[in-house]
PDB file of N, CA and C in Angstrom:
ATOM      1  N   UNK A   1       5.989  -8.928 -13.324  1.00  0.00           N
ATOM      2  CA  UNK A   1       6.310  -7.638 -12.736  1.00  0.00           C
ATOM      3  C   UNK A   1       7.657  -7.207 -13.293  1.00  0.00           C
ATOM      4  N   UNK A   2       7.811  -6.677 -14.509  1.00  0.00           N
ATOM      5  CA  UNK A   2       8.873  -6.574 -15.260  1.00  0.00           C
ATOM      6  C   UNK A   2       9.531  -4.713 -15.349  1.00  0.00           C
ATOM      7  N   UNK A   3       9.605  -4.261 -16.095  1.00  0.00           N
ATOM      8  CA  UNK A   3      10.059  -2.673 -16.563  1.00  0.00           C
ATOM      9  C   UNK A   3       8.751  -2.136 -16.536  1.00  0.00           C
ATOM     10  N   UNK A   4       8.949  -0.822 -15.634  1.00  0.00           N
ATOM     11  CA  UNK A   4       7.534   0.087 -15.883  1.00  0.00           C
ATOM     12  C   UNK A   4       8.115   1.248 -16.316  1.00  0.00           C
ATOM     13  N   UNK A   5       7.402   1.746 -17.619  1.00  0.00           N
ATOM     14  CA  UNK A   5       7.501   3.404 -18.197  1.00  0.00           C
ATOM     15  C   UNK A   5       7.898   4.044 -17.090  1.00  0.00           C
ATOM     16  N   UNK A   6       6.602   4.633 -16.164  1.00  0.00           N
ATOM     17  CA  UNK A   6       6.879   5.559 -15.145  1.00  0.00           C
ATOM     18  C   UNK A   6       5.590   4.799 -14.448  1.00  0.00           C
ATOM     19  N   UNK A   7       5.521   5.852 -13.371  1.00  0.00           N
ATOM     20  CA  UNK A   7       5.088   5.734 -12.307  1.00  0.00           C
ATOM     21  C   UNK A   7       3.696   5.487 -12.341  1.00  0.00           C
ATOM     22  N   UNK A   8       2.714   6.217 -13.446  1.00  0.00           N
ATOM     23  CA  UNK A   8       1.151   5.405 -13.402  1.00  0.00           C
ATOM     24  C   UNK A   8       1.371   4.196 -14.443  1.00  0.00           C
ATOM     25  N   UNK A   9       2.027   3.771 -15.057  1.00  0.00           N
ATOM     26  CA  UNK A   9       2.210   2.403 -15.834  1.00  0.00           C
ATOM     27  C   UNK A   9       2.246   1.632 -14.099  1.00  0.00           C
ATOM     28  N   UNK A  10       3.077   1.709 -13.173  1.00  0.00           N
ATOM     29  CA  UNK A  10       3.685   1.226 -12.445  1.00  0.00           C
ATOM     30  C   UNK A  10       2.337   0.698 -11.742  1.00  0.00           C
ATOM     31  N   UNK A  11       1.483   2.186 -11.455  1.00  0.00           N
ATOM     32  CA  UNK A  11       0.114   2.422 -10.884  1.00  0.00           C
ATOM     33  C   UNK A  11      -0.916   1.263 -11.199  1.00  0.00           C
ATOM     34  N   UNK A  12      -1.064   1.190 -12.566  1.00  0.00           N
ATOM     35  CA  UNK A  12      -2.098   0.241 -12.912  1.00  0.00           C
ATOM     36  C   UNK A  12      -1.943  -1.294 -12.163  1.00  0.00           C
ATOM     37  N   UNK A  13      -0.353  -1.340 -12.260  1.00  0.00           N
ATOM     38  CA  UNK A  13      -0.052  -2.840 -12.394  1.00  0.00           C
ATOM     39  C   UNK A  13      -0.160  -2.791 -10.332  1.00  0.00           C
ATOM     40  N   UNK A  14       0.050  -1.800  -9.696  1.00  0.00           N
ATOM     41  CA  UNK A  14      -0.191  -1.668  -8.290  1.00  0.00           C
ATOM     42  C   UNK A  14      -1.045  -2.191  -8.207  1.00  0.00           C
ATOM     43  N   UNK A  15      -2.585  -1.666  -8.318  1.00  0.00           N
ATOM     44  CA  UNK A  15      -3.760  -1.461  -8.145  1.00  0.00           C
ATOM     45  C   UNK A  15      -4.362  -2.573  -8.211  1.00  0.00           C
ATOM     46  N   UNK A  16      -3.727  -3.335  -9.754  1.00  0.00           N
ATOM     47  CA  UNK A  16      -4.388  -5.559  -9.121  1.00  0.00           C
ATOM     48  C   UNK A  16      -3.529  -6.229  -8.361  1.00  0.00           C
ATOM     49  N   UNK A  17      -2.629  -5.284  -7.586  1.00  0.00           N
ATOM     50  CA  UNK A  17      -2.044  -6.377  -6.583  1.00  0.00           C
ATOM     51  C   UNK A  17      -2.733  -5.757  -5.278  1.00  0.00           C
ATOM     52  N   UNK A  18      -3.686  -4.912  -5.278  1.00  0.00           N
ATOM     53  CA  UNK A  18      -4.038  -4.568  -4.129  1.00  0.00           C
ATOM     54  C   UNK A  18      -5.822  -4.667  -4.351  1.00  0.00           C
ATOM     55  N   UNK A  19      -6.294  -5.891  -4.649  1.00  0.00           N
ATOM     56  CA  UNK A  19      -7.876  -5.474  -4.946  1.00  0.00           C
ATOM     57  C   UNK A  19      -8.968  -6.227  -4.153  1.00  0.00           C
ATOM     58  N   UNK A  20      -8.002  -6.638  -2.833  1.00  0.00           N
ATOM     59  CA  UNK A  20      -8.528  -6.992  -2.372  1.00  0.00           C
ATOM     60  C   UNK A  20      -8.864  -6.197  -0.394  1.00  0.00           C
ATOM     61  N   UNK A  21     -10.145  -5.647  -0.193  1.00  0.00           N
ATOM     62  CA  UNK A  21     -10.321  -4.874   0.656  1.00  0.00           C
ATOM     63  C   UNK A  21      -9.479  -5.099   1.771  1.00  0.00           C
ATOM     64  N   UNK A  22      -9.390  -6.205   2.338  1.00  0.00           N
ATOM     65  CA  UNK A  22      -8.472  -5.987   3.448  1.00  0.00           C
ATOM     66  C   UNK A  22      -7.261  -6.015   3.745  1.00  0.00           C
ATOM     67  N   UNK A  23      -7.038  -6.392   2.343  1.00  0.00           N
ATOM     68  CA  UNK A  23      -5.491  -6.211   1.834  1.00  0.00           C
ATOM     69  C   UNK A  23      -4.801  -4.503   1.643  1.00  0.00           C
ATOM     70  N   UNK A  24      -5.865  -3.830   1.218  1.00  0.00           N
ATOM     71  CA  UNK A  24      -5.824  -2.168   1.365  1.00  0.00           C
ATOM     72  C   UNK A  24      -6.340  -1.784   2.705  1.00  0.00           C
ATOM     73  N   UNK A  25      -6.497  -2.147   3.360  1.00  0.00           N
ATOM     74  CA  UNK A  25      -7.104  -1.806   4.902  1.00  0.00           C
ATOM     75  C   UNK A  25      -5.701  -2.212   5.373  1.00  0.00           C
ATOM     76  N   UNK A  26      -5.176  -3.185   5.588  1.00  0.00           N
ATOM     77  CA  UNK A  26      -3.955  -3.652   6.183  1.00  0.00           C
ATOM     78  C   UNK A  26      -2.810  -2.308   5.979  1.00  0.00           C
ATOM     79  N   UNK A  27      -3.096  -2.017   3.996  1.00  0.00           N
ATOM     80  CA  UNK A  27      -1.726  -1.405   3.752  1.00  0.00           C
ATOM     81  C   UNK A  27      -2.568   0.326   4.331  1.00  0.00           C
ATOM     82  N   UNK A  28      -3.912   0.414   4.430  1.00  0.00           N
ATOM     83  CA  UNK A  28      -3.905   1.776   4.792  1.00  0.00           C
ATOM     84  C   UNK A  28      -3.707   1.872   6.729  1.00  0.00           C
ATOM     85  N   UNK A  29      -3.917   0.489   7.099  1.00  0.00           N
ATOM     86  CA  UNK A  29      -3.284   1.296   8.734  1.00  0.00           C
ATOM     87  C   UNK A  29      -1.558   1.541   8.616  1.00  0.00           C
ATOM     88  N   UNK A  30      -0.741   0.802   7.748  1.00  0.00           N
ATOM     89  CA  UNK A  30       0.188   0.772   8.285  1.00  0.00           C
ATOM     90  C   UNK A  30       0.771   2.167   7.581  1.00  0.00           C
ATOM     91  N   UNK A  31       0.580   2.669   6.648  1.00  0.00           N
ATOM     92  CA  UNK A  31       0.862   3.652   6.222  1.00  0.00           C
ATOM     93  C   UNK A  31       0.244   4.928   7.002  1.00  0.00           C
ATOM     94  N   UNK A  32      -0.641   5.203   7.399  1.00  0.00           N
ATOM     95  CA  UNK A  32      -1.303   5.713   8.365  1.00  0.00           C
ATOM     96  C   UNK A  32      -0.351   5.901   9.535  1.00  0.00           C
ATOM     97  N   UNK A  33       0.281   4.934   9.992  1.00  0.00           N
ATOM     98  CA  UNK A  33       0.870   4.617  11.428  1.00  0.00           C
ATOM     99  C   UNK A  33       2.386   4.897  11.199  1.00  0.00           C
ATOM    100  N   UNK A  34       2.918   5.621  10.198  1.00  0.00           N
ATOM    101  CA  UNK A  34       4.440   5.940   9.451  1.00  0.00           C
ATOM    102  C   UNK A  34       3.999   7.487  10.543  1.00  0.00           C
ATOM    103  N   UNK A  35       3.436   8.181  10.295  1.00  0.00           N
ATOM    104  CA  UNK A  35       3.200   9.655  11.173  1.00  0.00           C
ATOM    105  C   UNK A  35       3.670   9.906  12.284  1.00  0.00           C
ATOM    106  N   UNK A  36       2.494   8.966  12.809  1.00  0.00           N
ATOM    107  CA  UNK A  36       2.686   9.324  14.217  1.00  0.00           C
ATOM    108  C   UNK A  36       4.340   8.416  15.052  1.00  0.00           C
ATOM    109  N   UNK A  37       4.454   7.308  14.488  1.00  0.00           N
ATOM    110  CA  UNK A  37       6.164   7.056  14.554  1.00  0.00           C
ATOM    111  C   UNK A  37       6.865   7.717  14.692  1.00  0.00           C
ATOM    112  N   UNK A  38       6.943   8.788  13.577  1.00  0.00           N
ATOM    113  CA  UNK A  38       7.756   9.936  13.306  1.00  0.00           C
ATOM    114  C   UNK A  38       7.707  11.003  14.385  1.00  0.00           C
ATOM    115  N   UNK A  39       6.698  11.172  14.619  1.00  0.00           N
ATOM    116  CA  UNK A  39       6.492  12.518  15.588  1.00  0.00           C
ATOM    117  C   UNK A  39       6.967  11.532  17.046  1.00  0.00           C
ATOM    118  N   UNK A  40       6.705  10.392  17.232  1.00  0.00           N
ATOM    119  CA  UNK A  40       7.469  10.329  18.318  1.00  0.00           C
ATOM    120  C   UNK A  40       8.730  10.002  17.971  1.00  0.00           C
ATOM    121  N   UNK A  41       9.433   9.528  17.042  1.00  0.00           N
ATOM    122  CA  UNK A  41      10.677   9.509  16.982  1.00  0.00           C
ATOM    123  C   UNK A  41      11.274  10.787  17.059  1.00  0.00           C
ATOM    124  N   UNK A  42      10.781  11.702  16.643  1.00  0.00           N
ATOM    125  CA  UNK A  42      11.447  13.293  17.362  1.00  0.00           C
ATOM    126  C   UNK A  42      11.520  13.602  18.808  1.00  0.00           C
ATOM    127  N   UNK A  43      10.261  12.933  18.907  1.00  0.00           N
ATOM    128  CA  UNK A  43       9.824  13.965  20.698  1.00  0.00           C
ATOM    129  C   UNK A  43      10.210  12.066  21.364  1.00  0.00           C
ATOM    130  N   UNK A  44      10.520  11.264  21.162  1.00  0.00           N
ATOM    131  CA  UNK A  44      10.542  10.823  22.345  1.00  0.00           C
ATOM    132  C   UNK A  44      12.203  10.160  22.235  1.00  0.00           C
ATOM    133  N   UNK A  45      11.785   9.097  21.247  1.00  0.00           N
ATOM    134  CA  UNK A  45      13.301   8.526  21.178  1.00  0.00           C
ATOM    135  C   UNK A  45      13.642   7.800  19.536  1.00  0.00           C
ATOM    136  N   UNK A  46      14.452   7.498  19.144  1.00  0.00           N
ATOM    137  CA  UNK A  46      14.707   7.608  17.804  1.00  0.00           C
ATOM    138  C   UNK A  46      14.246   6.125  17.106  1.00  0.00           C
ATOM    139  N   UNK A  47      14.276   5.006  18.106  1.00  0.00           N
ATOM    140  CA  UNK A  47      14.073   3.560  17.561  1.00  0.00           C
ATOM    141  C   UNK A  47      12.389   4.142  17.222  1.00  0.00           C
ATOM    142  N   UNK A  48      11.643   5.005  17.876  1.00  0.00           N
ATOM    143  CA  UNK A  48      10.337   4.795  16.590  1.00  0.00           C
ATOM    144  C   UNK A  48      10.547   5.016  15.566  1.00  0.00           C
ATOM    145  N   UNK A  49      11.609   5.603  14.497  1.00  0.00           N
ATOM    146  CA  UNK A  49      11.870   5.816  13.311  1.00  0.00           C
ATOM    147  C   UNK A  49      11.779   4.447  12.552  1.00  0.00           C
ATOM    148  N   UNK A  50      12.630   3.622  13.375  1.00  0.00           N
ATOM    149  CA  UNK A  50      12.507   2.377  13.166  1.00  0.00           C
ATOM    150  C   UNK A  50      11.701   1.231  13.143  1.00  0.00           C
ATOM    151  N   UNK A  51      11.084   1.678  14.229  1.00  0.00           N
ATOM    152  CA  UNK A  51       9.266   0.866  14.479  1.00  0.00           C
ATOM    153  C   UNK A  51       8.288   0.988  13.450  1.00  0.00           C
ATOM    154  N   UNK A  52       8.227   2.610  12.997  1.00  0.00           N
ATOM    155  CA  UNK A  52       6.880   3.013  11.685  1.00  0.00           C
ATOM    156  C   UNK A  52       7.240   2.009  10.586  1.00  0.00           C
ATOM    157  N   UNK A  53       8.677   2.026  10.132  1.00  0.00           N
ATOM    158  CA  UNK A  53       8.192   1.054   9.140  1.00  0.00           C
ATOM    159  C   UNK A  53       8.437  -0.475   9.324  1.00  0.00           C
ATOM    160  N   UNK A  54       8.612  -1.041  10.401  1.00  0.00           N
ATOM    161  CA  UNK A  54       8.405  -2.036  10.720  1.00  0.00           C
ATOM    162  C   UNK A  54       7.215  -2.751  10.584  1.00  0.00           C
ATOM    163  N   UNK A  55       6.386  -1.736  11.743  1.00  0.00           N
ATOM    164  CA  UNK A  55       4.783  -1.509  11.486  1.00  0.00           C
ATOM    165  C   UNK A  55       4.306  -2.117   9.884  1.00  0.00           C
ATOM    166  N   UNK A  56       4.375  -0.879   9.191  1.00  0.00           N
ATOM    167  CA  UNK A  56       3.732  -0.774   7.771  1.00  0.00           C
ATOM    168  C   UNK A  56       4.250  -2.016   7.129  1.00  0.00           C
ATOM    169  N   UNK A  57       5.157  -2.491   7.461  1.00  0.00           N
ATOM    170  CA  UNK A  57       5.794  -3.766   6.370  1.00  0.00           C
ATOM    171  C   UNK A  57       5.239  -4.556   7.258  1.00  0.00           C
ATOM    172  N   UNK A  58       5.168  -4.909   8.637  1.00  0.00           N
ATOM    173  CA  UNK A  58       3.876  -5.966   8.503  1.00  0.00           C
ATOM    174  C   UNK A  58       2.778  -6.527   8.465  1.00  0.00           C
ATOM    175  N   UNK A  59       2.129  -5.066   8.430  1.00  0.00           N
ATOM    176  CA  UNK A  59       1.048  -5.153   7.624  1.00  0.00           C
ATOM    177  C   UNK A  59       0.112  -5.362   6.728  1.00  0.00           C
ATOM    178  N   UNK A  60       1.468  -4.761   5.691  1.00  0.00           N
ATOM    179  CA  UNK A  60       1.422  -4.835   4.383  1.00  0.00           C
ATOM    180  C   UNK A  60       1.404  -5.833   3.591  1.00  0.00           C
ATOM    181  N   UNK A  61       2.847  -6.707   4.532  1.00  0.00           N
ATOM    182  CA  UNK A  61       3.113  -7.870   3.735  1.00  0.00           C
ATOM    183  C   UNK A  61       2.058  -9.198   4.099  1.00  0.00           C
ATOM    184  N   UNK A  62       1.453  -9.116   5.334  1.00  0.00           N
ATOM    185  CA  UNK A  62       0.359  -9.773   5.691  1.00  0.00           C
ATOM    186  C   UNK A  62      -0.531  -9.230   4.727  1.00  0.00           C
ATOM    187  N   UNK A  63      -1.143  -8.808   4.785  1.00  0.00           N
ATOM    188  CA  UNK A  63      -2.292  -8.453   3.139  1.00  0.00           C
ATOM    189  C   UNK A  63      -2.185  -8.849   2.134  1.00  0.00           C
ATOM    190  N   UNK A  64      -0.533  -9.315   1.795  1.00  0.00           N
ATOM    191  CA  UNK A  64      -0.326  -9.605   0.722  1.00  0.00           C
ATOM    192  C   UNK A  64       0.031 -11.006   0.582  1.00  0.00           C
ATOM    193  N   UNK A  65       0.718 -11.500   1.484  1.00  0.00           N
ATOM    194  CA  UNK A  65       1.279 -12.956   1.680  1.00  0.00           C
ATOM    195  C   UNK A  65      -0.173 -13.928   1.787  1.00  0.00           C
ATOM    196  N   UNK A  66      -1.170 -12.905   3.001  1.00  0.00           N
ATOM    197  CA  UNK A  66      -2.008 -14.062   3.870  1.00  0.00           C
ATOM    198  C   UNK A  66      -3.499 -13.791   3.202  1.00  0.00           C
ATOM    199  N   UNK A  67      -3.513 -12.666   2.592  1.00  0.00           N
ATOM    200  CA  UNK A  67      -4.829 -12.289   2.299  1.00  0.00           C
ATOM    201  C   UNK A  67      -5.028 -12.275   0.824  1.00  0.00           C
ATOM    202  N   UNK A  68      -4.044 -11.555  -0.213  1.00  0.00           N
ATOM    203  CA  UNK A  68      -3.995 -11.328  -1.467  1.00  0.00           C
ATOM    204  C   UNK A  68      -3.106 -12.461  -2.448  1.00  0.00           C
ATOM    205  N   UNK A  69      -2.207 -12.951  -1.641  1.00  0.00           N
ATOM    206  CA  UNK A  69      -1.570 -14.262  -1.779  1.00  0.00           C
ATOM    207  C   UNK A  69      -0.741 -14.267  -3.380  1.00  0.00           C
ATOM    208  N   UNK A  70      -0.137 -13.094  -3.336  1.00  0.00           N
ATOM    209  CA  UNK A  70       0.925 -12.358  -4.295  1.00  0.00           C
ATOM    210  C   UNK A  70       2.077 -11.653  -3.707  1.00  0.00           C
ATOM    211  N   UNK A  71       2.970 -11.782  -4.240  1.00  0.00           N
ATOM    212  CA  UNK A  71       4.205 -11.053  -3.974  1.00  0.00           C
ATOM    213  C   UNK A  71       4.303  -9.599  -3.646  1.00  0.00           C
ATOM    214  N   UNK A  72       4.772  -8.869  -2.194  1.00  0.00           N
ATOM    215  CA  UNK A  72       4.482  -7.873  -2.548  1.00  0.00           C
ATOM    216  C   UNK A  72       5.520  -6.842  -3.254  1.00  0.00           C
ATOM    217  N   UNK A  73       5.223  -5.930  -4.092  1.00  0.00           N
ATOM    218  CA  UNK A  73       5.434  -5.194  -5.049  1.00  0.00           C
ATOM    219  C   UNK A  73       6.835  -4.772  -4.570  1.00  0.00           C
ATOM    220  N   UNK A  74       7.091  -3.889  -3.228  1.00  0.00           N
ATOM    221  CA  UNK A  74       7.907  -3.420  -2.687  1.00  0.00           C
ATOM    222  C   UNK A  74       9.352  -4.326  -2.733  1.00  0.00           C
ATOM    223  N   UNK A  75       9.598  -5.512  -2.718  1.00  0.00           N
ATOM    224  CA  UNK A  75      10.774  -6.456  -2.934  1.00  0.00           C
ATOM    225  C   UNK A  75      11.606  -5.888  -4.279  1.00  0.00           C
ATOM    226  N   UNK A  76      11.079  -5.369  -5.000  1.00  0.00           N
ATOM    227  CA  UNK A  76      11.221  -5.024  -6.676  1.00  0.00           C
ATOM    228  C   UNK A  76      11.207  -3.852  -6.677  1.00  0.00           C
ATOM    229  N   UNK A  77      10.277  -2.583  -5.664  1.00  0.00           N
ATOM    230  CA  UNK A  77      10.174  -1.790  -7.093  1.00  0.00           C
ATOM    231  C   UNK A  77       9.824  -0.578  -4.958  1.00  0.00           C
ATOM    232  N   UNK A  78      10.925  -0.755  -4.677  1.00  0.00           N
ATOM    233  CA  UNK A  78      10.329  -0.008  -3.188  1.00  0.00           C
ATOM    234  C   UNK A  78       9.800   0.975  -3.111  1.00  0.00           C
ATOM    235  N   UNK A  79      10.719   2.315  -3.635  1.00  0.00           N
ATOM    236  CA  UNK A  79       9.845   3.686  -3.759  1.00  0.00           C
ATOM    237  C   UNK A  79       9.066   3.969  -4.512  1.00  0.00           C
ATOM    238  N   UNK A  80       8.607   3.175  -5.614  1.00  0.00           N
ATOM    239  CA  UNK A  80       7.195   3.337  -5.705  1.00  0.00           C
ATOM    240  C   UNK A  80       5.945   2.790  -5.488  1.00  0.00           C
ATOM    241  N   UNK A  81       6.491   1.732  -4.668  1.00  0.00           N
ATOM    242  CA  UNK A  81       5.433   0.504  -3.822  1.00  0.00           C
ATOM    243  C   UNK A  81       5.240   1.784  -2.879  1.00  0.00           C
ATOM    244  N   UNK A  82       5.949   2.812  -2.292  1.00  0.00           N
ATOM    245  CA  UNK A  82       6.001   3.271  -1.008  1.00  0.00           C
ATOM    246  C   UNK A  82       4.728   4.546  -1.459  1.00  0.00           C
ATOM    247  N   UNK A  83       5.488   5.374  -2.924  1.00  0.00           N
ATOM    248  CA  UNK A  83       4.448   6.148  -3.524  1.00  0.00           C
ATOM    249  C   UNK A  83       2.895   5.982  -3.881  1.00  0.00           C
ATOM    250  N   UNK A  84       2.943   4.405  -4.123  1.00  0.00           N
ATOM    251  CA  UNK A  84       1.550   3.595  -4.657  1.00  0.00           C
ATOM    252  C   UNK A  84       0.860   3.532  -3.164  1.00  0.00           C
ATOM    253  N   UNK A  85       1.758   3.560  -1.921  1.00  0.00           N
ATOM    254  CA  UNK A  85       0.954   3.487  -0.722  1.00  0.00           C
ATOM    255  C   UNK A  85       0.040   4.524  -0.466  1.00  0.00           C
ATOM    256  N   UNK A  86       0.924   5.844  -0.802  1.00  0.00           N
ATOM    257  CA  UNK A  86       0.407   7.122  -0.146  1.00  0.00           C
ATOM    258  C   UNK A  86      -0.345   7.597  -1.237  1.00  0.00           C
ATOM    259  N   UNK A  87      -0.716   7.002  -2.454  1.00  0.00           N
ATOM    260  CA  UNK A  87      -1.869   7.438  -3.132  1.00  0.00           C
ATOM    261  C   UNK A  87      -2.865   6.531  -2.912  1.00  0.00           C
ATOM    262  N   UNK A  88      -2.760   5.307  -2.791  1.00  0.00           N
ATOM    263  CA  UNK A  88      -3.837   4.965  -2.710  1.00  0.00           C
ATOM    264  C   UNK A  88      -4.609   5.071  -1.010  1.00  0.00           C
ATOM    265  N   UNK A  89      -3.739   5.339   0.045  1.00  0.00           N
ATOM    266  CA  UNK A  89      -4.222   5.989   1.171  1.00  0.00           C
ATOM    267  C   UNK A  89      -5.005   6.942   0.946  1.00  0.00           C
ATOM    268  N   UNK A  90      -4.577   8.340   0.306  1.00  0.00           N
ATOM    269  CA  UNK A  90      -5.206   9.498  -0.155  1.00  0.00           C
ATOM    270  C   UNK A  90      -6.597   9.336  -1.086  1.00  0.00           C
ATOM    271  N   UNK A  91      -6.455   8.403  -2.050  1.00  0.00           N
ATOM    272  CA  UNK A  91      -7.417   7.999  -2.794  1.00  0.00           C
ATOM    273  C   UNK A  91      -8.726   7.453  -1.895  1.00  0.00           C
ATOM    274  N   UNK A  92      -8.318   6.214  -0.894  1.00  0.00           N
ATOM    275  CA  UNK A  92      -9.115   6.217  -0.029  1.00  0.00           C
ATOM    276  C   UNK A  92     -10.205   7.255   0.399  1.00  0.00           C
ATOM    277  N   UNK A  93      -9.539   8.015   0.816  1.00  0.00           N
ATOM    278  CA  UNK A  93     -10.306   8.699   1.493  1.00  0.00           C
ATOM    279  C   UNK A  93     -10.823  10.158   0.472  1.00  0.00           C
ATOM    280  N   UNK A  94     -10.306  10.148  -0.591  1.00  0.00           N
ATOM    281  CA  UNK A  94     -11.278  11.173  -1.358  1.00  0.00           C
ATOM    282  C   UNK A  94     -11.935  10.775  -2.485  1.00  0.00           C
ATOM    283  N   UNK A  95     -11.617   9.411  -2.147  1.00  0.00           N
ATOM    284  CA  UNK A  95     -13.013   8.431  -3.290  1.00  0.00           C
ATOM    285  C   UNK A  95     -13.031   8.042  -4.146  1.00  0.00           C
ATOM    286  N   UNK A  96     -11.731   8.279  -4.584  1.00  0.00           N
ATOM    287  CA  UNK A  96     -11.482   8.069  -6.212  1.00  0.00           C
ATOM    288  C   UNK A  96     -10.895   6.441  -6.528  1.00  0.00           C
ATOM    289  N   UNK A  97     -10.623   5.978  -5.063  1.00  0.00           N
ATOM    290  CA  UNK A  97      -9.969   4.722  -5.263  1.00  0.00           C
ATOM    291  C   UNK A  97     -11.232   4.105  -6.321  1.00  0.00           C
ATOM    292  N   UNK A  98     -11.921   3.398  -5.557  1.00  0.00           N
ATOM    293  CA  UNK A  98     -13.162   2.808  -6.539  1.00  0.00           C
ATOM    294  C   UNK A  98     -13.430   3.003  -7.648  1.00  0.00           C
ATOM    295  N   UNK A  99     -13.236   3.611  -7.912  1.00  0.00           N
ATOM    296  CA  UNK A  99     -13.208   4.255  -9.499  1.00  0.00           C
ATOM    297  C   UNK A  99     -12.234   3.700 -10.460  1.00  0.00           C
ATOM    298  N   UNK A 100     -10.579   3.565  -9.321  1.00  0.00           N
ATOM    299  CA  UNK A 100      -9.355   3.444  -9.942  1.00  0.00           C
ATOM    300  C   UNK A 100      -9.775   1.783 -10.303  1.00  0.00           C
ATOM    301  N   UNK A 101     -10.330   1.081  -9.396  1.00  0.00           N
ATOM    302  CA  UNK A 101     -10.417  -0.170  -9.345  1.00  0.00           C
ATOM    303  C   UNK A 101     -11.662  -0.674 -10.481  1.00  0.00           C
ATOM    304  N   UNK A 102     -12.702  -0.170 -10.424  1.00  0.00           N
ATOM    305  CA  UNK A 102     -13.391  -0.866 -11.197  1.00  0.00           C
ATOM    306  C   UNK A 102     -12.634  -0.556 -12.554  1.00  0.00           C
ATOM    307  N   UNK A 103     -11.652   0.615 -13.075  1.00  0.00           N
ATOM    308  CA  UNK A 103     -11.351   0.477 -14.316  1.00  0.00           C
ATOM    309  C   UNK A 103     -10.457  -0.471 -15.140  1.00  0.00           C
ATOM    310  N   UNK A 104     -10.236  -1.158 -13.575  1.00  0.00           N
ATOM    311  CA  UNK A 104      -8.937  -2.362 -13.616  1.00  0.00           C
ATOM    312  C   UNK A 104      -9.667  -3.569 -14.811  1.00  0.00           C
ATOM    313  N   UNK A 105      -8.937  -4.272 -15.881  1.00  0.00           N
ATOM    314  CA  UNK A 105      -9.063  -5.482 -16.436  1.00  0.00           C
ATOM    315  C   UNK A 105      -9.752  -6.382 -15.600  1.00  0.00           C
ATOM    316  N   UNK A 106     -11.088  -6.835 -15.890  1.00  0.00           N
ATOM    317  CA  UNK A 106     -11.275  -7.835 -15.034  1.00  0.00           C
ATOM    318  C   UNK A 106     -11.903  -7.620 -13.623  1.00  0.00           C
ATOM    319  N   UNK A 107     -12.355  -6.183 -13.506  1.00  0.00           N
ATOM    320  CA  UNK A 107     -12.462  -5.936 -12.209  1.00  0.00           C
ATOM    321  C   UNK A 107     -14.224  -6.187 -12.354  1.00  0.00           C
ATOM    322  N   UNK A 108     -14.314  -6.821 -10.784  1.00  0.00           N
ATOM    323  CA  UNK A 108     -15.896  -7.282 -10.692  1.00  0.00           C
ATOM    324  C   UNK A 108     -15.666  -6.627  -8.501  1.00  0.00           C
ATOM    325  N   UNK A 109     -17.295  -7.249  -8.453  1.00  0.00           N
ATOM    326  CA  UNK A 109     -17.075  -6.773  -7.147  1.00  0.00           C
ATOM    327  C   UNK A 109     -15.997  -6.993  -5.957  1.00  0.00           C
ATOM    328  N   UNK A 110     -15.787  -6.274  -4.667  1.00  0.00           N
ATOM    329  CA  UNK A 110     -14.828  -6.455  -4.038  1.00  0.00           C
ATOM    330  C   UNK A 110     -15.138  -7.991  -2.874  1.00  0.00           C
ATOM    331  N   UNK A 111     -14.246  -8.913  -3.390  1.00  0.00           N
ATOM    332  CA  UNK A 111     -14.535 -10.334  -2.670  1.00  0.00           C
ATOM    333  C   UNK A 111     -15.091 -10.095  -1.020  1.00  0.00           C
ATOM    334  N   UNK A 112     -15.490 -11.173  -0.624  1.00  0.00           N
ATOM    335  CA  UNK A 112     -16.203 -10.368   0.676  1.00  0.00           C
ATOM    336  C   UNK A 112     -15.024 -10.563   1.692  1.00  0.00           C
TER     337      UNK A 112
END
């Protein structure tokens, strides 16, 4: 995990640290759960600012420590571990992830 050009160089090398389904399920609740934090850290009290990404990092890093059993990306390379979150959240859900993945080196079906 060395120097990346930019940000889809960065992308590719994301995408096999995340190829495993519940390892992207983990990182899509916790990213998911950054929102609504926020909206109560306005309307209620400010430590949820602090909670959302608490949340998402242990999520995340469980997916990655316990499930994917690689380093996660974010230690190195944060705002765009954070950017690689919210696309591949988005991707999720408009379909294109799968696509991103089977074009991966090596990519075969998703382990069960």
């Amino acid at each position: 995990m060395g120097a990346f050009r930019d940000f889809e160089d960065f992308w590719l090398f994301y995408l096999g640290e995340h190829r495993h389904p519940a390892n992207r399920a983990l990182h899509a609740l916790g990213t998911a759960g950054l929102l609504p934090a926020a909206v109560l850290g306005l309307c209620l009290h400010p430590a949820w600012f602090a909670a959302g990404p608490a949340f998402a990092y242990a999520l995340a890093w469980t997916g990655h420590l316990a499930v994917e059993r690689n380093r996660p990306a974010t230690w190195r390379h944060p705002w765009w571990s954070l950017r690689g979150d919210v696309r591949m959240l988005r991707r999720m859900f408009d379909g294109r992830l799968r696509r991103d993945l089977a074009a991966l080196p090596g990519a075969g079906p998703d382990p069960p």
